[in-house]
PDB file of N, CA and C in Angstrom:
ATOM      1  N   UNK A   1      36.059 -12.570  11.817  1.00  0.00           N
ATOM      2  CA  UNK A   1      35.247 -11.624  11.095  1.00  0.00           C
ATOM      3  C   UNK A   1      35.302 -10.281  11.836  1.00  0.00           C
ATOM      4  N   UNK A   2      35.634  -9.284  10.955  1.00  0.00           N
ATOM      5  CA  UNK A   2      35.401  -7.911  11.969  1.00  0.00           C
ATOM      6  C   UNK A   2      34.608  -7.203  12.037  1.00  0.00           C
ATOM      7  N   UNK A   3      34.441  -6.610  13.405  1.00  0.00           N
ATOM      8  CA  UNK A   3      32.823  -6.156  13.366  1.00  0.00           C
ATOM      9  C   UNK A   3      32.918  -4.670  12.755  1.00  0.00           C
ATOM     10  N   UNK A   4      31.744  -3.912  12.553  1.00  0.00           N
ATOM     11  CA  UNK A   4      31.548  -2.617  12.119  1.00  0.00           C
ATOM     12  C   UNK A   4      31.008  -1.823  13.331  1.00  0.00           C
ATOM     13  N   UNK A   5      31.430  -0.729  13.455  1.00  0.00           N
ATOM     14  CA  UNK A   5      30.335  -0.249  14.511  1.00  0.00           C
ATOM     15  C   UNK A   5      30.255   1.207  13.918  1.00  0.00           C
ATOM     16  N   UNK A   6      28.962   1.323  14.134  1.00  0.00           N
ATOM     17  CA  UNK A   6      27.959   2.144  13.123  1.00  0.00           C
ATOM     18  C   UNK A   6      27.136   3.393  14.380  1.00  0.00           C
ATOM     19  N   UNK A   7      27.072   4.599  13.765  1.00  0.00           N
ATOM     20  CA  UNK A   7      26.603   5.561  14.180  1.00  0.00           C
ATOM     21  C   UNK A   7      25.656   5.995  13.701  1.00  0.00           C
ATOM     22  N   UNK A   8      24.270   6.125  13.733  1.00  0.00           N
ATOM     23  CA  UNK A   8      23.157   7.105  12.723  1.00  0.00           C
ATOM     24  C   UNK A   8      23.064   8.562  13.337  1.00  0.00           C
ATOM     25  N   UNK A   9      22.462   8.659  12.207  1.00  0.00           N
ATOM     26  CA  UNK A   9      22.165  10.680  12.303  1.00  0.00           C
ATOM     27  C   UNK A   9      21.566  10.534  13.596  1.00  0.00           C
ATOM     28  N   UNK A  10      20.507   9.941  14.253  1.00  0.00           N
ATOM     29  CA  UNK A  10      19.418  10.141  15.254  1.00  0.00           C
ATOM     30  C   UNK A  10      20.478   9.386  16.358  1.00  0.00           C
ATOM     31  N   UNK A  11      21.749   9.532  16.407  1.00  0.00           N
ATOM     32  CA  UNK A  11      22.334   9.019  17.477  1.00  0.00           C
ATOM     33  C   UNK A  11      22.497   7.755  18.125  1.00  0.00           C
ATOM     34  N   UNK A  12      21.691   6.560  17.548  1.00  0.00           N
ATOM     35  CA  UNK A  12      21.874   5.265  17.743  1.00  0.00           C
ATOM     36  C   UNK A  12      23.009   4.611  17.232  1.00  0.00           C
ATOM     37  N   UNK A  13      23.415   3.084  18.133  1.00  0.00           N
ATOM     38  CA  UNK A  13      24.184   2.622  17.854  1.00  0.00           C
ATOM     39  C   UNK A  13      24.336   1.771  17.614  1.00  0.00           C
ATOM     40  N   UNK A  14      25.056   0.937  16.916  1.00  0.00           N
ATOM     41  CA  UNK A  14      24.883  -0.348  16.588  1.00  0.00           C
ATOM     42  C   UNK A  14      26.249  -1.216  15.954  1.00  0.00           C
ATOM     43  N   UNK A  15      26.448  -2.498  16.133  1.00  0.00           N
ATOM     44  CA  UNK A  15      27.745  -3.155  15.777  1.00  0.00           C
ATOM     45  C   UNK A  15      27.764  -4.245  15.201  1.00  0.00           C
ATOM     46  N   UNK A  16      28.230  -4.958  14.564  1.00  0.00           N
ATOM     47  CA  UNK A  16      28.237  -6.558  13.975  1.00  0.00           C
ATOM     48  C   UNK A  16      28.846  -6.311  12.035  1.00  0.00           C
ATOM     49  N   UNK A  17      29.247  -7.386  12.145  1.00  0.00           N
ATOM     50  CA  UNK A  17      30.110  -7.568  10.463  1.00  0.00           C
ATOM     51  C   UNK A  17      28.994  -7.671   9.698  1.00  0.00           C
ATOM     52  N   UNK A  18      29.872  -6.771   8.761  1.00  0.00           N
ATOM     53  CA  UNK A  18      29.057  -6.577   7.157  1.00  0.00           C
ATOM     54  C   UNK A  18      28.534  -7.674   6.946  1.00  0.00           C
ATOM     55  N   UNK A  19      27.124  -7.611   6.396  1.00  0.00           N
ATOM     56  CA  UNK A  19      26.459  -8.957   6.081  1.00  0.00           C
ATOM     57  C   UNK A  19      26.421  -8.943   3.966  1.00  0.00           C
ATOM     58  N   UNK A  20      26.093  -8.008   3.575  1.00  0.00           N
ATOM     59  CA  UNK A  20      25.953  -7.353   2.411  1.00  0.00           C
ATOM     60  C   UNK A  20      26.378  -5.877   2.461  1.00  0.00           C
ATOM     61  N   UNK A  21      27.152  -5.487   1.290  1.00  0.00           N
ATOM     62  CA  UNK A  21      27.228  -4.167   0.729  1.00  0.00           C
ATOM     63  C   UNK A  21      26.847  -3.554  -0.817  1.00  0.00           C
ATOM     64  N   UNK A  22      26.261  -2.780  -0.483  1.00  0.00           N
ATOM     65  CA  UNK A  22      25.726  -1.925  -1.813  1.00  0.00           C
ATOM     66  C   UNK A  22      26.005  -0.741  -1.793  1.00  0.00           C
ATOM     67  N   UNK A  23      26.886   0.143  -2.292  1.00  0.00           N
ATOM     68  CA  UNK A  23      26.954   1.428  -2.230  1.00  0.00           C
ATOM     69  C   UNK A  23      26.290   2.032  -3.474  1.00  0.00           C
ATOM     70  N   UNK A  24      26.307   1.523  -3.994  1.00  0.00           N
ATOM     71  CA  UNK A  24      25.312   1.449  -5.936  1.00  0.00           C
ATOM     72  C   UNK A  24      23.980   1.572  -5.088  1.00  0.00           C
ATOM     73  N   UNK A  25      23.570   1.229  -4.491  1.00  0.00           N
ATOM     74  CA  UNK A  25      22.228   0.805  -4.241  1.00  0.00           C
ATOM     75  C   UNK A  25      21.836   1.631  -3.129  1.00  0.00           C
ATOM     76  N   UNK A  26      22.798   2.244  -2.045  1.00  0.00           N
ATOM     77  CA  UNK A  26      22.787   3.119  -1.296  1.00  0.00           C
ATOM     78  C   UNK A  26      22.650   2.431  -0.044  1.00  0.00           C
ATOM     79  N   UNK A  27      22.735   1.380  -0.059  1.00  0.00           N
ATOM     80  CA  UNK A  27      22.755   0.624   1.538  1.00  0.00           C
ATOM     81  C   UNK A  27      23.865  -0.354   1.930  1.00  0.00           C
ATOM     82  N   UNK A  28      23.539  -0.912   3.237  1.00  0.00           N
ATOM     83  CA  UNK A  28      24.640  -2.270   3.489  1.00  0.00           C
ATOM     84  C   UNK A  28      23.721  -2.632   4.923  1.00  0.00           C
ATOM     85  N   UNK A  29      24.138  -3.999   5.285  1.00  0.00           N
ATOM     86  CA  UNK A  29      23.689  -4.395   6.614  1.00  0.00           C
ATOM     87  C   UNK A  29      24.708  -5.192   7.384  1.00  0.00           C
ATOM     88  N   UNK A  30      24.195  -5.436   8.553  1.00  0.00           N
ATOM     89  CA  UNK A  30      25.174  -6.009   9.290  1.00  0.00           C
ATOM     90  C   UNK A  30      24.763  -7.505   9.750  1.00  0.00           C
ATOM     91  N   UNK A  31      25.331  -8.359  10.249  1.00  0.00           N
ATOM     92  CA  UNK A  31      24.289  -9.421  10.978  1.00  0.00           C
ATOM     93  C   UNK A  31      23.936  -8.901  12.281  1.00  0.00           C
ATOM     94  N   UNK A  32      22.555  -8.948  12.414  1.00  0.00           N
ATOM     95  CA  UNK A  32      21.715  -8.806  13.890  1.00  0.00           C
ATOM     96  C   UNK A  32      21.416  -9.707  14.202  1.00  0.00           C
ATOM     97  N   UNK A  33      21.399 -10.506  14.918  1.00  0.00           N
ATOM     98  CA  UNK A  33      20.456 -11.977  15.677  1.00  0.00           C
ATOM     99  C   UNK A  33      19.277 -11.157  16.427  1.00  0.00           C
ATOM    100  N   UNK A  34      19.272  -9.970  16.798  1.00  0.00           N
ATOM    101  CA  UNK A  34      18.050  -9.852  17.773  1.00  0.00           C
ATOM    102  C   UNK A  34      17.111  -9.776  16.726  1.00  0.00           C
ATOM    103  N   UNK A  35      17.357  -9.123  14.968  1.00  0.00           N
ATOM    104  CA  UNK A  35      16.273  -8.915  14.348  1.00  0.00           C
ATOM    105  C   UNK A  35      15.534 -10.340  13.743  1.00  0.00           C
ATOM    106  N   UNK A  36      14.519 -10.072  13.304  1.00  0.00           N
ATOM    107  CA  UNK A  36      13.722 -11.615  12.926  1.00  0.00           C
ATOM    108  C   UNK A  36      14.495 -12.186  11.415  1.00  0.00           C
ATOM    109  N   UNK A  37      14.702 -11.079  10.648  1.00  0.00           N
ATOM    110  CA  UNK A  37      15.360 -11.755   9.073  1.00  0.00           C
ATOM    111  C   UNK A  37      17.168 -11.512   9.438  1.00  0.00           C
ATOM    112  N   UNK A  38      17.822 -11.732  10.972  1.00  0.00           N
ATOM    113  CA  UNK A  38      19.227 -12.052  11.135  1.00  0.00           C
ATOM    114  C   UNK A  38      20.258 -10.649  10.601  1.00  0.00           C
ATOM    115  N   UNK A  39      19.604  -9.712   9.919  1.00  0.00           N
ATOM    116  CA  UNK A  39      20.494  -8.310   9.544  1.00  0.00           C
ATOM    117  C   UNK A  39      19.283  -7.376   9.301  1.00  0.00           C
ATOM    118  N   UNK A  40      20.448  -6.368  10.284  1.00  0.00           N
ATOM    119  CA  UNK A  40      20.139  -4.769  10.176  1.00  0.00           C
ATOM    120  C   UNK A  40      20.160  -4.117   8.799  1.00  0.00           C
ATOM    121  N   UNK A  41      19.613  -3.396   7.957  1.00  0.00           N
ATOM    122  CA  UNK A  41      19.771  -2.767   6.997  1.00  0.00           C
ATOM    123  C   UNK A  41      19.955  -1.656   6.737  1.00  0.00           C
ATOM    124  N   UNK A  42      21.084  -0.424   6.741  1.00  0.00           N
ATOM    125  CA  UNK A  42      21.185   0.634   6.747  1.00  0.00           C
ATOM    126  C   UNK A  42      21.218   1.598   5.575  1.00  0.00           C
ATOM    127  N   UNK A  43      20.879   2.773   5.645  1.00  0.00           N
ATOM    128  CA  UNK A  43      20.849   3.564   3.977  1.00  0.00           C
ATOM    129  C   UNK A  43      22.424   4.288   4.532  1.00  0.00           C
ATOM    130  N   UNK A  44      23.081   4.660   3.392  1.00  0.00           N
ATOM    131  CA  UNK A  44      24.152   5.167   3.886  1.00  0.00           C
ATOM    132  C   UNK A  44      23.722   6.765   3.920  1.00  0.00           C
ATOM    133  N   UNK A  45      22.826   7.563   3.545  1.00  0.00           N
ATOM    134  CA  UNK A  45      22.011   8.401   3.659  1.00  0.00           C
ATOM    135  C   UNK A  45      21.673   9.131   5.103  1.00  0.00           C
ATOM    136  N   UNK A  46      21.680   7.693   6.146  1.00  0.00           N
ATOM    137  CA  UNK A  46      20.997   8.038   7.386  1.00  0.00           C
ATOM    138  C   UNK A  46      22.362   7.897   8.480  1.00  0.00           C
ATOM    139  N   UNK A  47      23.380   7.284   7.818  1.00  0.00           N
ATOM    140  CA  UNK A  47      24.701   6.724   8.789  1.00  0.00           C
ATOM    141  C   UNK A  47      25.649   8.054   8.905  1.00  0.00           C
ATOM    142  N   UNK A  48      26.095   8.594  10.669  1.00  0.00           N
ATOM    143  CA  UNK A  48      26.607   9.257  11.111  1.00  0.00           C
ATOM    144  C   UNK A  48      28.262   9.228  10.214  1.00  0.00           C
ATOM    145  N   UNK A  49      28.610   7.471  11.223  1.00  0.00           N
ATOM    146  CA  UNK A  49      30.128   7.157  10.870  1.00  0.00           C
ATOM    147  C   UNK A  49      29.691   5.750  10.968  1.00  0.00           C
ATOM    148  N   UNK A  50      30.075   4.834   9.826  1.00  0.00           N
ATOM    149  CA  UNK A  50      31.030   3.277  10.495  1.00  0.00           C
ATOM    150  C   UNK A  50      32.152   2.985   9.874  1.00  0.00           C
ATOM    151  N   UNK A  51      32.641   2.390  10.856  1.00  0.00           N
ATOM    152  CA  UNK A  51      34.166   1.807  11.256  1.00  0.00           C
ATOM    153  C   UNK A  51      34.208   0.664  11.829  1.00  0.00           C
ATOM    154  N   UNK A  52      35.192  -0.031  10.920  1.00  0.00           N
ATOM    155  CA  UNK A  52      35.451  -1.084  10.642  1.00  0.00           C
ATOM    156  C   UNK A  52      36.439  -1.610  11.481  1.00  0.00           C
ATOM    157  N   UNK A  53      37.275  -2.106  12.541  1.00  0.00           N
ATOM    158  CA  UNK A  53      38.198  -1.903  13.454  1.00  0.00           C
ATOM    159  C   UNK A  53      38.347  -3.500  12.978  1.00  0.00           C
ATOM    160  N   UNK A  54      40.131  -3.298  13.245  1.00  0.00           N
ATOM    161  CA  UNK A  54      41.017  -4.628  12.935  1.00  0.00           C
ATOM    162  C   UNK A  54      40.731  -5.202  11.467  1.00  0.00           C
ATOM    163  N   UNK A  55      40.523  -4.374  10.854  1.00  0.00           N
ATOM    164  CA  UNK A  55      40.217  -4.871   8.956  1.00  0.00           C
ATOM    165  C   UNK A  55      42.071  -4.833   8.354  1.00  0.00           C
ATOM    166  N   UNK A  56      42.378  -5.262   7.277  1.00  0.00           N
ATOM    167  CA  UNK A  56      43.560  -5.357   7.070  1.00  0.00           C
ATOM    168  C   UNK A  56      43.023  -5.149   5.572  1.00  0.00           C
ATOM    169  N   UNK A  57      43.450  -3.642   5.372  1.00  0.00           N
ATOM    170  CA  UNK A  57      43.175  -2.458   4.181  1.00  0.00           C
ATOM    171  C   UNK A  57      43.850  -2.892   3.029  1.00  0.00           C
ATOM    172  N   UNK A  58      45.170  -3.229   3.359  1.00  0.00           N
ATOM    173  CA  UNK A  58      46.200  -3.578   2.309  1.00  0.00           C
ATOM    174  C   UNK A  58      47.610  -4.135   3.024  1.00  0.00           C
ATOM    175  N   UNK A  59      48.386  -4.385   2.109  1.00  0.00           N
ATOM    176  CA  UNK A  59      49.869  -5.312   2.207  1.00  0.00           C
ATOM    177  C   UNK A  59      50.353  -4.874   3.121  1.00  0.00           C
ATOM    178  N   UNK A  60      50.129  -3.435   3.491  1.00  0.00           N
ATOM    179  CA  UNK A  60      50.739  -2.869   4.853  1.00  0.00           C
ATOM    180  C   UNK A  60      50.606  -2.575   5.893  1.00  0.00           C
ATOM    181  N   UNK A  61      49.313  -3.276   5.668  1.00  0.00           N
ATOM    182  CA  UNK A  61      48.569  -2.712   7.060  1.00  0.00           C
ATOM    183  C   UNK A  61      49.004  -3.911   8.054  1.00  0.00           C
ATOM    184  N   UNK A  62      48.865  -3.218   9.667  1.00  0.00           N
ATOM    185  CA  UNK A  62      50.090  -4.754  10.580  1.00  0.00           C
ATOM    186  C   UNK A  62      48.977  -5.895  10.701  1.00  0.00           C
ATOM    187  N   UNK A  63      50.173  -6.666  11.220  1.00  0.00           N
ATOM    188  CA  UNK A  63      48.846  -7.778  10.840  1.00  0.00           C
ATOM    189  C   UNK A  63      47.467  -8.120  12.324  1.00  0.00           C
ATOM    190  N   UNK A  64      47.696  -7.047  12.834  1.00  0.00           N
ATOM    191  CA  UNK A  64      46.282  -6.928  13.920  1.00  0.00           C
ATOM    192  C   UNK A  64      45.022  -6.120  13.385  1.00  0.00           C
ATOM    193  N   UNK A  65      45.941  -5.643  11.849  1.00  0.00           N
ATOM    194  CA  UNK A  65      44.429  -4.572  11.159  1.00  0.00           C
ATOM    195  C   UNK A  65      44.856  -3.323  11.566  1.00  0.00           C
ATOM    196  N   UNK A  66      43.855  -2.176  10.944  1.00  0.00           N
ATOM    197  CA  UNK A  66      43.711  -0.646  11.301  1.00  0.00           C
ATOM    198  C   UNK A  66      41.915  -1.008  11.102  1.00  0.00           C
ATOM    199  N   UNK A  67      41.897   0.655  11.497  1.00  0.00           N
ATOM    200  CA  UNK A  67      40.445   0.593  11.155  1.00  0.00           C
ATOM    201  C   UNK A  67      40.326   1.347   9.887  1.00  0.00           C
ATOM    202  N   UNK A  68      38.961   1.200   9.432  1.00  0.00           N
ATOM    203  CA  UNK A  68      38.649   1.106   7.672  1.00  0.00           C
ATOM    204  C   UNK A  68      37.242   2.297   8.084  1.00  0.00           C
ATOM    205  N   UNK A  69      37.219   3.755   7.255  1.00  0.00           N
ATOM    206  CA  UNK A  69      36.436   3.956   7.549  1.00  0.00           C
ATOM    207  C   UNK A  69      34.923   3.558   5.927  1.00  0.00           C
ATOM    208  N   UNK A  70      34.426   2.809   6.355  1.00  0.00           N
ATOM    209  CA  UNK A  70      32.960   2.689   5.675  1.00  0.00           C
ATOM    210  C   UNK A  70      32.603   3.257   4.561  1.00  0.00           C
ATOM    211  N   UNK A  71      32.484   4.539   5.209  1.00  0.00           N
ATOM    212  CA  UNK A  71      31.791   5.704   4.276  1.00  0.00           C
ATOM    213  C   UNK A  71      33.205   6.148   3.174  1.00  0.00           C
ATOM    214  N   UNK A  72      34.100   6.486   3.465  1.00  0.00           N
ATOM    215  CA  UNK A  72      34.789   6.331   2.592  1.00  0.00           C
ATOM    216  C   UNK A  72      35.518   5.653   1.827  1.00  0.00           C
ATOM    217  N   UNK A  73      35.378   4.203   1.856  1.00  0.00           N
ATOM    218  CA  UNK A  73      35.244   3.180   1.012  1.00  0.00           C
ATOM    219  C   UNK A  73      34.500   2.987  -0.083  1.00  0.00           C
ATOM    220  N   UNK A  74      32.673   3.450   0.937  1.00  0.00           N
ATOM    221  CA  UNK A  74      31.860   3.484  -0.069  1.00  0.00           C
ATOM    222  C   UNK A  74      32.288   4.149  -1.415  1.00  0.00           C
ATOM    223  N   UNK A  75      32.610   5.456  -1.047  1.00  0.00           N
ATOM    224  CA  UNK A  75      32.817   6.803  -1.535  1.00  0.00           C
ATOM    225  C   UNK A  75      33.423   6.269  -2.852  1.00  0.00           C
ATOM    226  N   UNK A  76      35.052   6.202  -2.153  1.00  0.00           N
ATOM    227  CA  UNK A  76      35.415   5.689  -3.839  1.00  0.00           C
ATOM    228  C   UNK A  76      35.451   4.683  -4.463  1.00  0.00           C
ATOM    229  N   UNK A  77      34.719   3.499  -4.119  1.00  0.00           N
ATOM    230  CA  UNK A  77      33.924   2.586  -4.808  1.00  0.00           C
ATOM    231  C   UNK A  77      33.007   3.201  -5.848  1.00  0.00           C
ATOM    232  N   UNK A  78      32.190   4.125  -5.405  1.00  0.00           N
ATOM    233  CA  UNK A  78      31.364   5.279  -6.313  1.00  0.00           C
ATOM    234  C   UNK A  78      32.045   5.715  -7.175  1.00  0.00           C
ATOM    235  N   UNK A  79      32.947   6.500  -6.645  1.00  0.00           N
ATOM    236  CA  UNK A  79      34.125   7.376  -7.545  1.00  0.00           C
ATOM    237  C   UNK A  79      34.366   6.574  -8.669  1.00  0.00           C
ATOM    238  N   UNK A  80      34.904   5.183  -8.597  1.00  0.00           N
ATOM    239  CA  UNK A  80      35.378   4.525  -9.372  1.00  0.00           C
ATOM    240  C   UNK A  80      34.683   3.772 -10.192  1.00  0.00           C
ATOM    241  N   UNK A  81      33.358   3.156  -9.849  1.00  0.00           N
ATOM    242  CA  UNK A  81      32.403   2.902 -10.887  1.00  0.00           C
ATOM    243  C   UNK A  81      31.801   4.091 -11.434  1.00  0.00           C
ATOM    244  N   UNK A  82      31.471   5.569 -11.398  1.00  0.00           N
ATOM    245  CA  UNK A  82      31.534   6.550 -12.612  1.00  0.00           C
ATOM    246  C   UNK A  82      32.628   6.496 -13.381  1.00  0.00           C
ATOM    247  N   UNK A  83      33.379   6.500 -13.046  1.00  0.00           N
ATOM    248  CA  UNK A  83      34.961   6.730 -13.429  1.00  0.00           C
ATOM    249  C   UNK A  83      35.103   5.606 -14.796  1.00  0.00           C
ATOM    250  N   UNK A  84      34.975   4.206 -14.227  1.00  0.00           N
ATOM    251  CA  UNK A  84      34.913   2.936 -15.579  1.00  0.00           C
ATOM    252  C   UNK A  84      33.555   2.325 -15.655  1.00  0.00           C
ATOM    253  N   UNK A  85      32.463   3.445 -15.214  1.00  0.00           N
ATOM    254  CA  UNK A  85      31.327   3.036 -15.752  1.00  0.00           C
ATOM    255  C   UNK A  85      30.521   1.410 -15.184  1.00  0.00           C
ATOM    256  N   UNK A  86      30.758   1.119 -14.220  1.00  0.00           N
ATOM    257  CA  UNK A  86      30.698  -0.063 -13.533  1.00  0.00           C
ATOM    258  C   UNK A  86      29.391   0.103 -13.491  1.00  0.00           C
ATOM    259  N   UNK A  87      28.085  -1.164 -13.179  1.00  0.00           N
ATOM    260  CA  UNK A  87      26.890  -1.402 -12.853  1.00  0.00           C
ATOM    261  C   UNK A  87      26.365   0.215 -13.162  1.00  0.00           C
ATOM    262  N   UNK A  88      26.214   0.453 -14.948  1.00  0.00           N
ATOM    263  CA  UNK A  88      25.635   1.452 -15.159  1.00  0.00           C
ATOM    264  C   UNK A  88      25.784   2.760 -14.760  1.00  0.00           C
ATOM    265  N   UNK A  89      26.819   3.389 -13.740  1.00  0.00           N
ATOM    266  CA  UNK A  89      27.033   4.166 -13.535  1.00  0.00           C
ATOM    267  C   UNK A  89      28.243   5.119 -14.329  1.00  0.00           C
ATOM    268  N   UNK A  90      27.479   6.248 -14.774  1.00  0.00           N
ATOM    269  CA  UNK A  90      28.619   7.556 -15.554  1.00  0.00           C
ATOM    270  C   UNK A  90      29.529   8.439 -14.989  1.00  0.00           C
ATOM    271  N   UNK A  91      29.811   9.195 -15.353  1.00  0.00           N
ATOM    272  CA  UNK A  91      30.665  10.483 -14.987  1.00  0.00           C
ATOM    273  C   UNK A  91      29.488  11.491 -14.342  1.00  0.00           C
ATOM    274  N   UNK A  92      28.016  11.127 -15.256  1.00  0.00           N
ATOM    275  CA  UNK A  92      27.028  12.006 -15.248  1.00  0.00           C
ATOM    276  C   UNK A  92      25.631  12.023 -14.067  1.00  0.00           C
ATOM    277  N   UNK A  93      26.244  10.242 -13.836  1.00  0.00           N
ATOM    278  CA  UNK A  93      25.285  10.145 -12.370  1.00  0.00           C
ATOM    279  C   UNK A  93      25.305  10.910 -11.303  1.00  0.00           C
ATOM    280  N   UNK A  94      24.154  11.313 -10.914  1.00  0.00           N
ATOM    281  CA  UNK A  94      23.626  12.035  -9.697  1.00  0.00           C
ATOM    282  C   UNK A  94      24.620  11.250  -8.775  1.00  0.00           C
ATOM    283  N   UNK A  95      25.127  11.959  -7.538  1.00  0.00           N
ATOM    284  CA  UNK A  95      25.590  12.307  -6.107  1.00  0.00           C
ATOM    285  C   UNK A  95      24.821  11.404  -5.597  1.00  0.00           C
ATOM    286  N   UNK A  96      24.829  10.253  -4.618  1.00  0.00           N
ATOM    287  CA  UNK A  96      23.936  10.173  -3.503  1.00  0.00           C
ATOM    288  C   UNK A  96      23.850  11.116  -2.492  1.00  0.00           C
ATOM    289  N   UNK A  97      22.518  11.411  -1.482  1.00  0.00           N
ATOM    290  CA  UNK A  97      22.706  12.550  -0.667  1.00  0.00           C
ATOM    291  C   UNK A  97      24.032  12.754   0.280  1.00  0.00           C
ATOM    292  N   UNK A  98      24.275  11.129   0.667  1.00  0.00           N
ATOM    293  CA  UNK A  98      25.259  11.208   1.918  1.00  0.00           C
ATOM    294  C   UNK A  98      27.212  11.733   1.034  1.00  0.00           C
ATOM    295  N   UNK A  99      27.069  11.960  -0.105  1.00  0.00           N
ATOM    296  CA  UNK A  99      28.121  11.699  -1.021  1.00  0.00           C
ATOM    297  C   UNK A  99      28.820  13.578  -1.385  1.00  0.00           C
ATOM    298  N   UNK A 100      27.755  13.885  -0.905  1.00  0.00           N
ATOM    299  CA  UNK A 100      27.397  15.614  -1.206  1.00  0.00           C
ATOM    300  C   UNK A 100      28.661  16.081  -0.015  1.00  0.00           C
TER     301      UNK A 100
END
């Protein structure tokens, strides 16, 4: 499993594999064991940078992985549900802030 390691605006840091993703929804988490419900929950709103290290993007990527950046995954995941209208989203939907 590969881990993420994650940057926030307020300079904290933090690491562990995607547990859930929502970019529709404006968040994702990671698994935490130190927290009590086992994952961190982040707004992508509040996230500096994460990166995904040793992920394997596509057919070409070698087979030790590259890194994947997060936020722009999210991005055109977005892009692309306005685009074919996926989970309610238009051409006409509002920007999330971090998307601006």
């Amino acid at each position: 499993m590969a881990i993420t390691y994650i940057k926030t605006k307020d300079g904290k840091k933090y690491s562990g594999p995607i547990a859930k993703w929502r970019p529709c929804e404006n968040w994702f988490s990671i698994f935490d064991f130190d927290e009590p419900t086992g994952s961190r929950k982040f707004s992508f709103d509040n996230v500096e940078s994460a990166v995904t290290k040793g992920e394997r993007v596509n057919i070409y990527s070698p087979p030790e992985g590259e890194a994947q950046n997060e936020l722009e995954r999210a991005r055109k995941y977005l892009q692309d549900s306005r685009k074919h209208r996926w989970n309610n989203f238009t051409k006409d939907t509002p920007l999330f802030e971090w998307e601006r």
